[in-house]
PDB file of N, CA and C in Angstrom:
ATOM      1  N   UNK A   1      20.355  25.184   5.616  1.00  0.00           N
ATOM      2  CA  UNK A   1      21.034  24.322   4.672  1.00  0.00           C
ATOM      3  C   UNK A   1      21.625  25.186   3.570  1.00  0.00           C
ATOM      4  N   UNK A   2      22.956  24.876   3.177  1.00  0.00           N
ATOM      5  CA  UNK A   2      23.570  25.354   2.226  1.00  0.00           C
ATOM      6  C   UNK A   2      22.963  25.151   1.098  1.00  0.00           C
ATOM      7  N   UNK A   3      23.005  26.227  -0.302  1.00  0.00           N
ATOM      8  CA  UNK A   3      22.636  26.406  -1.457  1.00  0.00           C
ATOM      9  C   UNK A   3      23.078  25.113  -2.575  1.00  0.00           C
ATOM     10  N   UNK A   4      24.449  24.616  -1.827  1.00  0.00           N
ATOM     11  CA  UNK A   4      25.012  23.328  -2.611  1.00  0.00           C
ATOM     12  C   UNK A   4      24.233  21.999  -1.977  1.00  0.00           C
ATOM     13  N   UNK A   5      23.757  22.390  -0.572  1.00  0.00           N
ATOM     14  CA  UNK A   5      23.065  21.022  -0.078  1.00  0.00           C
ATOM     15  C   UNK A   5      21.977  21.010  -0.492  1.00  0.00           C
ATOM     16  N   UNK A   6      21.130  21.720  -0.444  1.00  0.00           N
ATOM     17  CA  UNK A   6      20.005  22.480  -0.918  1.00  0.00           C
ATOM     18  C   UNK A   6      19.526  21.442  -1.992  1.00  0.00           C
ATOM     19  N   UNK A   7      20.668  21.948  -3.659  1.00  0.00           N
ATOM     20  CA  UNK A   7      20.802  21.674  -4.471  1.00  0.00           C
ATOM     21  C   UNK A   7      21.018  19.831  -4.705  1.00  0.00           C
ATOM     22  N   UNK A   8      21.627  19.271  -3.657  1.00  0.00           N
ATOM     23  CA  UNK A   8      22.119  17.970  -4.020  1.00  0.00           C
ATOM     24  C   UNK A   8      20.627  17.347  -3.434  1.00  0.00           C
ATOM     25  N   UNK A   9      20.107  17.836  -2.556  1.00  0.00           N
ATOM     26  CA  UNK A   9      18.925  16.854  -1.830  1.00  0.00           C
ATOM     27  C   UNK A   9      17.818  17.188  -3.386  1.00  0.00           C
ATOM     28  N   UNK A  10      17.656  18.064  -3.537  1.00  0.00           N
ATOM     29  CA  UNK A  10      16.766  18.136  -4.667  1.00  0.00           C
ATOM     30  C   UNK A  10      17.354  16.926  -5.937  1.00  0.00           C
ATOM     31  N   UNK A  11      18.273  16.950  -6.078  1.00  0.00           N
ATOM     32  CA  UNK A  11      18.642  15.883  -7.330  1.00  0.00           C
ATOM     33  C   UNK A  11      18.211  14.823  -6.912  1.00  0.00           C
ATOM     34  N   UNK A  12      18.669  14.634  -5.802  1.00  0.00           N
ATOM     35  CA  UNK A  12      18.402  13.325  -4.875  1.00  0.00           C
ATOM     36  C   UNK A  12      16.850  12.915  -4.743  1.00  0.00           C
ATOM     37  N   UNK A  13      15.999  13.671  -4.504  1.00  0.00           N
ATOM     38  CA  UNK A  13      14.870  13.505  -4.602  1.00  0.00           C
ATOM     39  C   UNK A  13      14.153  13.394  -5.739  1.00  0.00           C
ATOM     40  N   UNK A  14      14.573  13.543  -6.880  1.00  0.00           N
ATOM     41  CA  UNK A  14      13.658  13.659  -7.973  1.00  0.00           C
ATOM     42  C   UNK A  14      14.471  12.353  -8.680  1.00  0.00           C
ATOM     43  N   UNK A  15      15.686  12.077  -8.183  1.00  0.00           N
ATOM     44  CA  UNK A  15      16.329  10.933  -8.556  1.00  0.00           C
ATOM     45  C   UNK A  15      15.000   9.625  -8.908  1.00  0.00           C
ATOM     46  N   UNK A  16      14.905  10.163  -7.029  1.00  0.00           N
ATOM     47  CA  UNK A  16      13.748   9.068  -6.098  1.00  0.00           C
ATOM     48  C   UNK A  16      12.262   9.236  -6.773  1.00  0.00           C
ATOM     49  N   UNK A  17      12.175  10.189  -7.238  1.00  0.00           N
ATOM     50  CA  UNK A  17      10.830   9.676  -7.567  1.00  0.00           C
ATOM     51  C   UNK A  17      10.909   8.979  -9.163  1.00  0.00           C
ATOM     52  N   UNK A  18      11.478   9.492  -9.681  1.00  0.00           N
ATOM     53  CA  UNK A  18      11.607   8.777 -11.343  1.00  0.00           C
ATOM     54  C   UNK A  18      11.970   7.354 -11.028  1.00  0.00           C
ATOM     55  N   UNK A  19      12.663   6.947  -9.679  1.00  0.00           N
ATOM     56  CA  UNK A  19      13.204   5.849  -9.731  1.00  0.00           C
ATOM     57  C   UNK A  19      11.527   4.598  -9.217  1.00  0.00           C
ATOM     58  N   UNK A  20      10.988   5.721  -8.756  1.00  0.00           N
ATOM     59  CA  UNK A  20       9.395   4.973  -8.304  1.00  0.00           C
ATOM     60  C   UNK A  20       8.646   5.313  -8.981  1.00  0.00           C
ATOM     61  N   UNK A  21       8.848   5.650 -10.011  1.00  0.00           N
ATOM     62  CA  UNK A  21       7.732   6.027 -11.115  1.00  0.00           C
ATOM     63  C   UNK A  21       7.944   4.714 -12.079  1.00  0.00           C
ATOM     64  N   UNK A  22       9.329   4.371 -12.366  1.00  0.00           N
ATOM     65  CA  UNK A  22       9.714   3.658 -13.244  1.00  0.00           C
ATOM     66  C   UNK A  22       9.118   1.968 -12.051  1.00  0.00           C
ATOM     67  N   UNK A  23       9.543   2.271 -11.215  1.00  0.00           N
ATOM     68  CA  UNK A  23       8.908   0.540 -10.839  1.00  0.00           C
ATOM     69  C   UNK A  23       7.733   0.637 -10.674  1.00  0.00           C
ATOM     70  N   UNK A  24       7.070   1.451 -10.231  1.00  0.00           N
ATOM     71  CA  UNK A  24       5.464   1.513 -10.305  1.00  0.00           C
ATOM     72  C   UNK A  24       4.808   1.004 -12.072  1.00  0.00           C
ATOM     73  N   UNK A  25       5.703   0.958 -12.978  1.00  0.00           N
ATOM     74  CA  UNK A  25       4.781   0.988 -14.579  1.00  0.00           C
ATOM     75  C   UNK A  25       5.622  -0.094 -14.544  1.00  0.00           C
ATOM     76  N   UNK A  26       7.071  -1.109 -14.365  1.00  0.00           N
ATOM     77  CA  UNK A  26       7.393  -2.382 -14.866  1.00  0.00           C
ATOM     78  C   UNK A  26       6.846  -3.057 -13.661  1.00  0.00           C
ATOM     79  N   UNK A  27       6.642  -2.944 -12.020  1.00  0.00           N
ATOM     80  CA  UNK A  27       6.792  -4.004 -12.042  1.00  0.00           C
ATOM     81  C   UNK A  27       5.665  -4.886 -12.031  1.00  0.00           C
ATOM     82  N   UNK A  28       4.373  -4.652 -12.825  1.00  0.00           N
ATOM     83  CA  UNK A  28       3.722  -5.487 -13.068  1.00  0.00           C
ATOM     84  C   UNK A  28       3.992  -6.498 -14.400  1.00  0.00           C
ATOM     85  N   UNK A  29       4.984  -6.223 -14.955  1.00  0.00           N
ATOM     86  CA  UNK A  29       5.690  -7.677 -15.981  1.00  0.00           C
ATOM     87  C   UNK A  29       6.665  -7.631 -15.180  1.00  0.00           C
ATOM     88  N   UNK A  30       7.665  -7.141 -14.250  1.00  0.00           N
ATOM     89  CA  UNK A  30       8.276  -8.325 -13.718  1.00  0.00           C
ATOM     90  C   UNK A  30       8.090  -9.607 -13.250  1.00  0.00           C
ATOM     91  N   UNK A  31       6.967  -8.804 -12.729  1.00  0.00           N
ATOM     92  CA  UNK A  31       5.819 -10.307 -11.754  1.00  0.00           C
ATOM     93  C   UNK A  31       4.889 -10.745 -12.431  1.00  0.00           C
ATOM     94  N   UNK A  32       4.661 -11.141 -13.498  1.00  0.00           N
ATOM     95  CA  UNK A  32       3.242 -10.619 -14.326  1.00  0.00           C
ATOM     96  C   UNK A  32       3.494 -12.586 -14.362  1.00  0.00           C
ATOM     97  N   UNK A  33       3.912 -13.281 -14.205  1.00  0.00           N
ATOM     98  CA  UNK A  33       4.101 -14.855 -13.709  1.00  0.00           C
ATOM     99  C   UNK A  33       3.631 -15.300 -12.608  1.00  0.00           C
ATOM    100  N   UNK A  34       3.807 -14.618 -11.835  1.00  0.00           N
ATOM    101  CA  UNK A  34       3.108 -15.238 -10.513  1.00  0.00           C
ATOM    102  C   UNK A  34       1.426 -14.593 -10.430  1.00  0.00           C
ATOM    103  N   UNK A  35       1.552 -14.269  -9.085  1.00  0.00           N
ATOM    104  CA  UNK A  35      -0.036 -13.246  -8.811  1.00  0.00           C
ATOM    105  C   UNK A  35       0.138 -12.042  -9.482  1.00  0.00           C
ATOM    106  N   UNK A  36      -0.659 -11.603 -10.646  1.00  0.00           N
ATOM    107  CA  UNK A  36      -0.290 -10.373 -11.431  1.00  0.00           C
ATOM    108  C   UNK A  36      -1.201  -9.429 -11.205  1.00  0.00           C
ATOM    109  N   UNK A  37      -2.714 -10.049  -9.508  1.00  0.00           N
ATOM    110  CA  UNK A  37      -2.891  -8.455  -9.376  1.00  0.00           C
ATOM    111  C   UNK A  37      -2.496  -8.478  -7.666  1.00  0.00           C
ATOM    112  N   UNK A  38      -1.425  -9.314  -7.483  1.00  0.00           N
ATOM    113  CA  UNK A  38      -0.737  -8.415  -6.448  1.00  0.00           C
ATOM    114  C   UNK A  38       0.272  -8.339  -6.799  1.00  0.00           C
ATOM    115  N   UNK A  39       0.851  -7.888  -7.967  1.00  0.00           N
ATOM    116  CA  UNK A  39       1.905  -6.512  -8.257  1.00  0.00           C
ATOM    117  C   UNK A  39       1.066  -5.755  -9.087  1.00  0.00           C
ATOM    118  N   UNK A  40      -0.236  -5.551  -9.475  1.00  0.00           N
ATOM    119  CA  UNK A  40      -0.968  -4.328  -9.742  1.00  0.00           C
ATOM    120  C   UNK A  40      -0.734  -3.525  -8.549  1.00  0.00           C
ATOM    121  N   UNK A  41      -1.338  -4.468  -7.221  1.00  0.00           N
ATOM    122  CA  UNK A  41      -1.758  -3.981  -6.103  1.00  0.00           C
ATOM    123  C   UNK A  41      -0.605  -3.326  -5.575  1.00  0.00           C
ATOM    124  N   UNK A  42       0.588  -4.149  -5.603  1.00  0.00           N
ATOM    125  CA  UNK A  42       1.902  -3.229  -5.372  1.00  0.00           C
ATOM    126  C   UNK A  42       2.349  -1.671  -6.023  1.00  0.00           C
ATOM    127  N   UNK A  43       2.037  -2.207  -7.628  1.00  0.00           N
ATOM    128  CA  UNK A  43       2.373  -0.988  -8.588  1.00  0.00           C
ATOM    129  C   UNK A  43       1.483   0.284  -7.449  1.00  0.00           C
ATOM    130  N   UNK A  44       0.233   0.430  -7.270  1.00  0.00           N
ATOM    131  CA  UNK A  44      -0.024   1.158  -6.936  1.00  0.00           C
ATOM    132  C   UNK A  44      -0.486   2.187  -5.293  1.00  0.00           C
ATOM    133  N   UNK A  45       0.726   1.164  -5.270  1.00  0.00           N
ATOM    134  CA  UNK A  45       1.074   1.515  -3.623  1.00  0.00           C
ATOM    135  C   UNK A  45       2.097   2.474  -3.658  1.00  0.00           C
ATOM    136  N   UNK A  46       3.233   1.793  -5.186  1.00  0.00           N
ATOM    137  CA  UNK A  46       4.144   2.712  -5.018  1.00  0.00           C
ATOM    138  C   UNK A  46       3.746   3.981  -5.855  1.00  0.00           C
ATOM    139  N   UNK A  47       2.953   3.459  -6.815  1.00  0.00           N
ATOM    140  CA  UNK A  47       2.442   5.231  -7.556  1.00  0.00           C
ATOM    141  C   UNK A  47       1.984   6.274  -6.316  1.00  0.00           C
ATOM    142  N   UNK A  48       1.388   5.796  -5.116  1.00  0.00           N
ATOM    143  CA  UNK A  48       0.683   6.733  -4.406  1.00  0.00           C
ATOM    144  C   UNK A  48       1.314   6.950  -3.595  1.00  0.00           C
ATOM    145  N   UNK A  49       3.035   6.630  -3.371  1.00  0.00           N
ATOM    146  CA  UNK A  49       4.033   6.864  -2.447  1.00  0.00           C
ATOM    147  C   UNK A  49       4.211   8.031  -3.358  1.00  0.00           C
ATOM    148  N   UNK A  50       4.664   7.965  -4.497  1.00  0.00           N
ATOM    149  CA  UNK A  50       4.789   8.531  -5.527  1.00  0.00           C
ATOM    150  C   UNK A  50       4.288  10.049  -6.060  1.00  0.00           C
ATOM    151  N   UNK A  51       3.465   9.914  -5.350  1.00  0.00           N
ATOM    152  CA  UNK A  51       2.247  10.973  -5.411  1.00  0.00           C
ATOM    153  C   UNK A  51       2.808  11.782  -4.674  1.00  0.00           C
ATOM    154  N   UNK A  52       2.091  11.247  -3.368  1.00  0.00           N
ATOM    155  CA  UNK A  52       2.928  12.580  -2.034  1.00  0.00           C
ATOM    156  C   UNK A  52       4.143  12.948  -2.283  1.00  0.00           C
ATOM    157  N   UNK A  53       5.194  12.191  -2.575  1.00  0.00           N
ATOM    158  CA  UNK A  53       6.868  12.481  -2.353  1.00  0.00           C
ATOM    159  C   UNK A  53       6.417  13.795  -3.462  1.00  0.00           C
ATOM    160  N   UNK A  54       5.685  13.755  -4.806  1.00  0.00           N
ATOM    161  CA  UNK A  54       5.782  14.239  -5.967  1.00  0.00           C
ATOM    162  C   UNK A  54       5.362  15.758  -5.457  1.00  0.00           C
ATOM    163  N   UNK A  55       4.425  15.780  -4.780  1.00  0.00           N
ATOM    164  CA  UNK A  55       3.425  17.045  -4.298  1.00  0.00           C
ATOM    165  C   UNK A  55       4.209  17.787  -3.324  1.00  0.00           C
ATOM    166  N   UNK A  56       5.241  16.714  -2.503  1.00  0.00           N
ATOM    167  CA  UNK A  56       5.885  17.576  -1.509  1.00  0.00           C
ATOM    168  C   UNK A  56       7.117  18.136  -1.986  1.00  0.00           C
ATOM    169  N   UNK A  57       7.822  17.630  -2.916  1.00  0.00           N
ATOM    170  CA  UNK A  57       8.939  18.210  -3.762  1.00  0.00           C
ATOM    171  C   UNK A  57       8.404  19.362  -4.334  1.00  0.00           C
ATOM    172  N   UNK A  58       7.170  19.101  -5.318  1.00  0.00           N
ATOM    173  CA  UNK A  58       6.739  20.436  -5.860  1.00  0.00           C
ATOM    174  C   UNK A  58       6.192  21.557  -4.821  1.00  0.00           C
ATOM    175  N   UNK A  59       5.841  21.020  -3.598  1.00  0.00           N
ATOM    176  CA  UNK A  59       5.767  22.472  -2.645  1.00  0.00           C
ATOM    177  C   UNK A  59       6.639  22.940  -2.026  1.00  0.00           C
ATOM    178  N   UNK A  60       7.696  22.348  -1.609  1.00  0.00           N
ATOM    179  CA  UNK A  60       8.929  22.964  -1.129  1.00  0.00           C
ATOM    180  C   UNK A  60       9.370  23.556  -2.608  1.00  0.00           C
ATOM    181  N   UNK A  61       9.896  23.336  -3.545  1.00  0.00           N
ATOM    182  CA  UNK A  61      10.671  23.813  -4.176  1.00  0.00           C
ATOM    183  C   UNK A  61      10.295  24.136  -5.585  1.00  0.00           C
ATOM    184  N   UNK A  62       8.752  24.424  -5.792  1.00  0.00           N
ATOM    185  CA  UNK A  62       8.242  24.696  -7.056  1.00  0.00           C
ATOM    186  C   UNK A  62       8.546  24.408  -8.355  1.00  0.00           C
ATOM    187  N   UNK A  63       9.232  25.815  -8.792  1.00  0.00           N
ATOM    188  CA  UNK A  63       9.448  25.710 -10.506  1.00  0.00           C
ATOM    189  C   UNK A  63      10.869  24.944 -10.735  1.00  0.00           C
ATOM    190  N   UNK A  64      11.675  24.974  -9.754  1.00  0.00           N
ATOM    191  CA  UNK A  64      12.646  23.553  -9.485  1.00  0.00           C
ATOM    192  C   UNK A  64      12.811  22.217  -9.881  1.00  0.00           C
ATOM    193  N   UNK A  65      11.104  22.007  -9.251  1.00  0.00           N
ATOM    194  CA  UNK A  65      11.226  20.742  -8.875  1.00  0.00           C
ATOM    195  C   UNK A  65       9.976  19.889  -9.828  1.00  0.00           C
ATOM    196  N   UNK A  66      10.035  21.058 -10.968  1.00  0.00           N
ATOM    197  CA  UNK A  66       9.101  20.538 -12.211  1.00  0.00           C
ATOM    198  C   UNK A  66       9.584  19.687 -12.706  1.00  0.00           C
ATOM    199  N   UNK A  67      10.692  18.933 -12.668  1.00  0.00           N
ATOM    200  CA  UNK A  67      11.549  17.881 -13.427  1.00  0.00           C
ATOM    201  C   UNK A  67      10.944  16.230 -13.452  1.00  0.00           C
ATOM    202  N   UNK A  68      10.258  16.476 -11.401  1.00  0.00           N
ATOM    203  CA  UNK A  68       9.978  15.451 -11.371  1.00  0.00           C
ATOM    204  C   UNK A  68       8.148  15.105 -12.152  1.00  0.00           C
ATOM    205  N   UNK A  69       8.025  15.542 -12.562  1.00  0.00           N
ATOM    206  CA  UNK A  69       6.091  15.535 -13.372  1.00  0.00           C
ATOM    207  C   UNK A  69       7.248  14.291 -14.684  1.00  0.00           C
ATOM    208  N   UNK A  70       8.200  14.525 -15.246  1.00  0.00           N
ATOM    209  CA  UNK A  70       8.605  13.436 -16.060  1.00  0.00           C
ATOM    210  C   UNK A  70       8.088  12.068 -15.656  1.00  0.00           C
ATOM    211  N   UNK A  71       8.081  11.703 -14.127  1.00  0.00           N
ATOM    212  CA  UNK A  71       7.799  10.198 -13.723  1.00  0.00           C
ATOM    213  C   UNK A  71       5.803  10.157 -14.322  1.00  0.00           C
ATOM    214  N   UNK A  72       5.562  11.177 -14.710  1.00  0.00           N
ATOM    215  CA  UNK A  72       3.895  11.190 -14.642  1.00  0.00           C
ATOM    216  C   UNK A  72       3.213   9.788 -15.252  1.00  0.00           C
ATOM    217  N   UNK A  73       3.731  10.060 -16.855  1.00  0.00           N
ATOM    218  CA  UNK A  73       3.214   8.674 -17.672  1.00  0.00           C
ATOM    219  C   UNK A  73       3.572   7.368 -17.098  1.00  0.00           C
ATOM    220  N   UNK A  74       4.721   7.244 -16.380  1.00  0.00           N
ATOM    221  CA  UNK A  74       5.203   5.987 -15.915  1.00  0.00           C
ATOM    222  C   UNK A  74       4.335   5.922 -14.622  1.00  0.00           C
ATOM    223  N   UNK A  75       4.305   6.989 -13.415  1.00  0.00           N
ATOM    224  CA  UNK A  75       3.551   6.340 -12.079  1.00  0.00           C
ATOM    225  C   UNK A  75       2.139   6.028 -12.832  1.00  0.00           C
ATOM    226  N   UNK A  76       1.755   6.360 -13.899  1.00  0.00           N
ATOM    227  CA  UNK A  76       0.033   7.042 -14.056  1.00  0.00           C
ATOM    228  C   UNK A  76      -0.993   5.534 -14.841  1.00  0.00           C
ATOM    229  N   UNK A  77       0.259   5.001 -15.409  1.00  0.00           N
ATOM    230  CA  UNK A  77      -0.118   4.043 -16.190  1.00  0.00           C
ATOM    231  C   UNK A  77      -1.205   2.982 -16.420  1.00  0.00           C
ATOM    232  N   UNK A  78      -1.260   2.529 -15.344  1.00  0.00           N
ATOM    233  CA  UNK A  78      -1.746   1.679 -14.739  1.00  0.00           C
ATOM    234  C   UNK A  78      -3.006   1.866 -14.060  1.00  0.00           C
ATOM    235  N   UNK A  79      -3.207   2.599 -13.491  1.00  0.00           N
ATOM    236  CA  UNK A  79      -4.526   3.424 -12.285  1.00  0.00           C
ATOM    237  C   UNK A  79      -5.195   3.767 -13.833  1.00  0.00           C
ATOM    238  N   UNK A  80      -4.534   4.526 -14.790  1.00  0.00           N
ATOM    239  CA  UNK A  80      -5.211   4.890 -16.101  1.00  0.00           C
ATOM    240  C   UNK A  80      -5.802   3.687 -16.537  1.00  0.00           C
ATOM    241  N   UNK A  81      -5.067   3.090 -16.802  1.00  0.00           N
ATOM    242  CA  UNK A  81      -5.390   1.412 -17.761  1.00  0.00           C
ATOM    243  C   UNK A  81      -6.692   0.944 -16.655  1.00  0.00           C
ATOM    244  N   UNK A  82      -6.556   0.324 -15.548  1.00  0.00           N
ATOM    245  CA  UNK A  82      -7.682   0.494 -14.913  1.00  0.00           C
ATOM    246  C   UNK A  82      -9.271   1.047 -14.931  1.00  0.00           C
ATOM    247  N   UNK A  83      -9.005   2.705 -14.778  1.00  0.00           N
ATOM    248  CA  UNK A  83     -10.112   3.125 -14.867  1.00  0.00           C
ATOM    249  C   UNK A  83     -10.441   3.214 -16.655  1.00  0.00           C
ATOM    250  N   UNK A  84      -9.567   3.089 -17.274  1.00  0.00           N
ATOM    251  CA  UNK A  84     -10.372   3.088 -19.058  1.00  0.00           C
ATOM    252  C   UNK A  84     -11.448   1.703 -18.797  1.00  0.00           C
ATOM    253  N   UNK A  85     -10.838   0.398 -18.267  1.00  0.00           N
ATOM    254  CA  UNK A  85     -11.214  -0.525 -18.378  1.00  0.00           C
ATOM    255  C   UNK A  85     -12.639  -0.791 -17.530  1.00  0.00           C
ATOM    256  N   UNK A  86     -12.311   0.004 -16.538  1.00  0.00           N
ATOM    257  CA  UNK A  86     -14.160   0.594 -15.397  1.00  0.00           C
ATOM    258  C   UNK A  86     -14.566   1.197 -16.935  1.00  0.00           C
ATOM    259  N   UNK A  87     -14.652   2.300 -17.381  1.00  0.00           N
ATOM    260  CA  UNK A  87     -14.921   2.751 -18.119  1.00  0.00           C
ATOM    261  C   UNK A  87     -15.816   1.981 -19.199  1.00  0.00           C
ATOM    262  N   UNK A  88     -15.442   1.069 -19.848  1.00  0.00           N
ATOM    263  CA  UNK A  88     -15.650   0.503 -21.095  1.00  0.00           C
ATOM    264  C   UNK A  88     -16.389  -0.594 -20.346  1.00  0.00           C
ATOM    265  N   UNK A  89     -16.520  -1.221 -18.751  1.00  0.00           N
ATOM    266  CA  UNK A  89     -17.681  -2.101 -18.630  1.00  0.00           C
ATOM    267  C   UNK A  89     -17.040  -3.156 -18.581  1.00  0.00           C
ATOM    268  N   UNK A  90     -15.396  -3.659 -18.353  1.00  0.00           N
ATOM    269  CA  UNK A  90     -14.989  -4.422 -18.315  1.00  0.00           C
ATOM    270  C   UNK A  90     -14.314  -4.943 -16.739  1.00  0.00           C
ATOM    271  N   UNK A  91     -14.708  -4.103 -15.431  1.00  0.00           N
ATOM    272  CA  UNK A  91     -14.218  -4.240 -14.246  1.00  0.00           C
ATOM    273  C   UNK A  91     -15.072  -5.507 -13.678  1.00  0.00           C
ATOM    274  N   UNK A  92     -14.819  -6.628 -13.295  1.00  0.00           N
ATOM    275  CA  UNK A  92     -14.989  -7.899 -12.616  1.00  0.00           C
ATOM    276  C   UNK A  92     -15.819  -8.276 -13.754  1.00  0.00           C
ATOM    277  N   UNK A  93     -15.755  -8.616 -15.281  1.00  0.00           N
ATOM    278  CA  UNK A  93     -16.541  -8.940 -16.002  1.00  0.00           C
ATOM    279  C   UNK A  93     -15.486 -10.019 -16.885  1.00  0.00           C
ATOM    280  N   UNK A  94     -14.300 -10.299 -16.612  1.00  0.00           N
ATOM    281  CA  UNK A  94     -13.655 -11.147 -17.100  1.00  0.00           C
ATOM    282  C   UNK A  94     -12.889 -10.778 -17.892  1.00  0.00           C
ATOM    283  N   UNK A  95     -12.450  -9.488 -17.758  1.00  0.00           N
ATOM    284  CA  UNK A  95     -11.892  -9.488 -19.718  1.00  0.00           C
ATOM    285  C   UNK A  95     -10.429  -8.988 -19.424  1.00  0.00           C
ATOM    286  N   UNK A  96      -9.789  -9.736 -20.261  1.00  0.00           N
ATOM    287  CA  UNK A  96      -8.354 -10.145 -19.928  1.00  0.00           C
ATOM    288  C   UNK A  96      -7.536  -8.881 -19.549  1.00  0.00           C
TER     289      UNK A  96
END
């Protein structure tokens, strides 16, 4: 592969992951009306798509492809919010 193709699949890919980083952290208020923990359950289907794509960009193409760690706070959000909430004693205990 050419140095210019090279170059465009990498944009392209990190496009893709910011673009699943960003729906992984909204779309639990998009949906947050209907069943709001199956778009948790969604959010973090796509964070962990998210993951691999993230790990395999950074091993093909290393110090490159550091751009995409930006999606971090957005895929991370949520799985975080989660385990604070294991944390503090609040997992199947009711608390909003």
């Amino acid at each position: 592969m050419t140095d210019h193709g090279n170059t465009t699949l990498l944009r392209s890919v990190m496009c893709l992951t910011l673009l699943l980083a960003a729906a992984a952290f909204a779309l639990p208020w998009m949906f947050s009306y209907g069943d709001y923990a199956k778009a948790i359950e969604w959010s973090y289907g796509i964070t962990a798509v998210w993951l691999v794509l993230s790990v395999c960009v950074l091993t093909r193409w290393r110090k490159r492809a550091l751009w995409t760690l930006l999606g971090v706070p957005l895929a991370v959000f949520w799985p975080a919010m989660l385990f604070l909430l294991i944390i503090r004693g609040c997992g199947g205990s009711g608390c909003p």
